[in-house]
Protein backbone atom coordinates (compact mmCIF):
# COMPACT_ATOMS: atom_id res chain seq x y z
CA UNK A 1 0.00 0.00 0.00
CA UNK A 2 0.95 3.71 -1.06
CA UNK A 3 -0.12 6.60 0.35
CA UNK A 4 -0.01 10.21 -0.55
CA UNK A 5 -0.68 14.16 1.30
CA UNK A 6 -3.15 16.05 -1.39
CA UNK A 7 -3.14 18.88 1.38
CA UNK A 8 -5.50 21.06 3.03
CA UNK A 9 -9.08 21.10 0.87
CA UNK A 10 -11.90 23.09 3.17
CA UNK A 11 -10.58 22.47 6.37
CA UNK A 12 -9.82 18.86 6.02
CA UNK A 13 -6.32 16.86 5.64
CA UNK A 14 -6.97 14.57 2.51
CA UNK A 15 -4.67 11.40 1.78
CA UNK A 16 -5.35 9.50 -1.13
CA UNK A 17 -3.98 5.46 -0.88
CA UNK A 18 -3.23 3.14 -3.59
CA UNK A 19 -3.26 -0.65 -2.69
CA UNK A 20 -2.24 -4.07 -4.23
CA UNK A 21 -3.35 -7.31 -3.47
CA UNK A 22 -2.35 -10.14 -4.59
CA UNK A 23 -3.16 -14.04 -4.29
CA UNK A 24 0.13 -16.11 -3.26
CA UNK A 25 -1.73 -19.04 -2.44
CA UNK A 26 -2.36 -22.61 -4.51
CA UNK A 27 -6.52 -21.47 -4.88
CA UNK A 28 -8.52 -18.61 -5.89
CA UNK A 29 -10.02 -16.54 -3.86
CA UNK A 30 -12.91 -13.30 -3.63
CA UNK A 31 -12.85 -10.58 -2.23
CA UNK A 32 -15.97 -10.19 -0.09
CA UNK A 33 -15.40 -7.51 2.67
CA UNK A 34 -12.81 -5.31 4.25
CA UNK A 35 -12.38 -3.20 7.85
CA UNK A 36 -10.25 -0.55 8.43
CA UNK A 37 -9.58 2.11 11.28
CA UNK A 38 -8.42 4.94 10.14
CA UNK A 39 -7.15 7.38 13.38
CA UNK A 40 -5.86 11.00 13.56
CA UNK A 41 -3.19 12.61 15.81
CA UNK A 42 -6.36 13.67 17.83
CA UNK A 43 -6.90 10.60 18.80
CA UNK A 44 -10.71 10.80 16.39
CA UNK A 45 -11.46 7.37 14.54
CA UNK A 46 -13.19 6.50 11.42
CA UNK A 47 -13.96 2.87 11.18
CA UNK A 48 -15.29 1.12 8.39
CA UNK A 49 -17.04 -2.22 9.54
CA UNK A 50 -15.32 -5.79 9.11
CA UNK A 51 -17.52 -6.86 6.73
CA UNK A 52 -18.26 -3.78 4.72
CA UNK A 53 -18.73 -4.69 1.32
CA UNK A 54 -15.95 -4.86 -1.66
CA UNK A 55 -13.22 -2.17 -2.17
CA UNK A 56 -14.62 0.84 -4.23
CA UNK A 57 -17.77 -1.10 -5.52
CA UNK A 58 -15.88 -4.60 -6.49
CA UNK A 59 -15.42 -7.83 -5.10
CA UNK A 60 -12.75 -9.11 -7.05
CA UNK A 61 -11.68 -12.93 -7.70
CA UNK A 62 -8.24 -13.47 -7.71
CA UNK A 63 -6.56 -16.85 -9.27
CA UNK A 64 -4.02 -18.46 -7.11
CA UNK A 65 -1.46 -20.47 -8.49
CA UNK A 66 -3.62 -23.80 -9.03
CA UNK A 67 -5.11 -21.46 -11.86
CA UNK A 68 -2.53 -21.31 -14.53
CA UNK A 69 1.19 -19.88 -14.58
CA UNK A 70 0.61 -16.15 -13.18
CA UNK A 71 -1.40 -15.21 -9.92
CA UNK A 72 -3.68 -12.67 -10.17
CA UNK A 73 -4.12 -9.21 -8.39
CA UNK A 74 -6.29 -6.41 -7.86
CA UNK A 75 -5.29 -2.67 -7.30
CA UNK A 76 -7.29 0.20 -6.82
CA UNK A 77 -7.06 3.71 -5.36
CA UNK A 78 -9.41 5.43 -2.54
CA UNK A 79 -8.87 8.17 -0.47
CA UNK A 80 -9.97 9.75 2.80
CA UNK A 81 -9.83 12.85 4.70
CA UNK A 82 -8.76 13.57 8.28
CA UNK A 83 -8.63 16.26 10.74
CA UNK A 84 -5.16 16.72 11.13
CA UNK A 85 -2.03 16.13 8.82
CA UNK A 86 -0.98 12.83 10.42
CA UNK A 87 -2.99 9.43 11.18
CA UNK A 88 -2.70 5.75 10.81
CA UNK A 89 -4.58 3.26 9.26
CA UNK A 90 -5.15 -0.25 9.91
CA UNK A 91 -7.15 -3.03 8.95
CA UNK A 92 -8.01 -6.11 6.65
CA UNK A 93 -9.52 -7.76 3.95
CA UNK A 94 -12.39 -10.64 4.30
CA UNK A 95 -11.96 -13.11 1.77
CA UNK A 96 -13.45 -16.43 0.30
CA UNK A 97 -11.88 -19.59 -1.06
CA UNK A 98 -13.90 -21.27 -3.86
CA UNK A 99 -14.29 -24.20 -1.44
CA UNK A 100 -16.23 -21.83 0.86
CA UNK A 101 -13.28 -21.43 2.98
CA UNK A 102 -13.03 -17.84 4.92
CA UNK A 103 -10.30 -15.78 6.22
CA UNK A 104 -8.87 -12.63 6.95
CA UNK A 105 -6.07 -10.84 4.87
């Protein structure tokens, strides 16, 4: 994951993040879900519920390595805006093995 300042746009701090996942294991795998905690230097969280739906309106399949030569990926860019200059984020991604098979990335 990338992240980058955009600066100060009406009285919010906005960061715009590029991320990159990719399947290392033998099977494919969906994307179903993802949580993340975003907190400022004020100590102010956003939280996006485990389980919220996709990354930016998909829930991407990615082959793993059972699938062919190559292993698949999925990158996309979102952004969000906080109250001061400086925060950290944290979180994960729910996924789904074709064999019904859950876990956390």
């Amino acid at each position: 994951m990338t992240s980058k300042y955009l600066g100060l746009q009406r009285d919010q701090h906005v960061w715009t993040y590029r991320c990159r996942l990719t399947n290392e294991g033998d099977t494919a795998a969906t994307l179903m879900g993802r949580h993340w905690r975003i907190v400022d230097t004020d100590g102010h969280v956003i939280e996006v519920p485990k389980g919220s739906p996709g990354v930016v309106g998909h829930t991407p399949r990615l082959l793993g390595s059972d699938d062919g030569d190559k292993l698949s990926f999925f990158e996309y860019a979102s952004g969000t805006t906080l109250a001061t200059a400086v925060g950290t984020m944290e979180g994960s991604f729910q996924m789904c093995r074709d064999d019904g098979t859950r876990f956390d990335a």
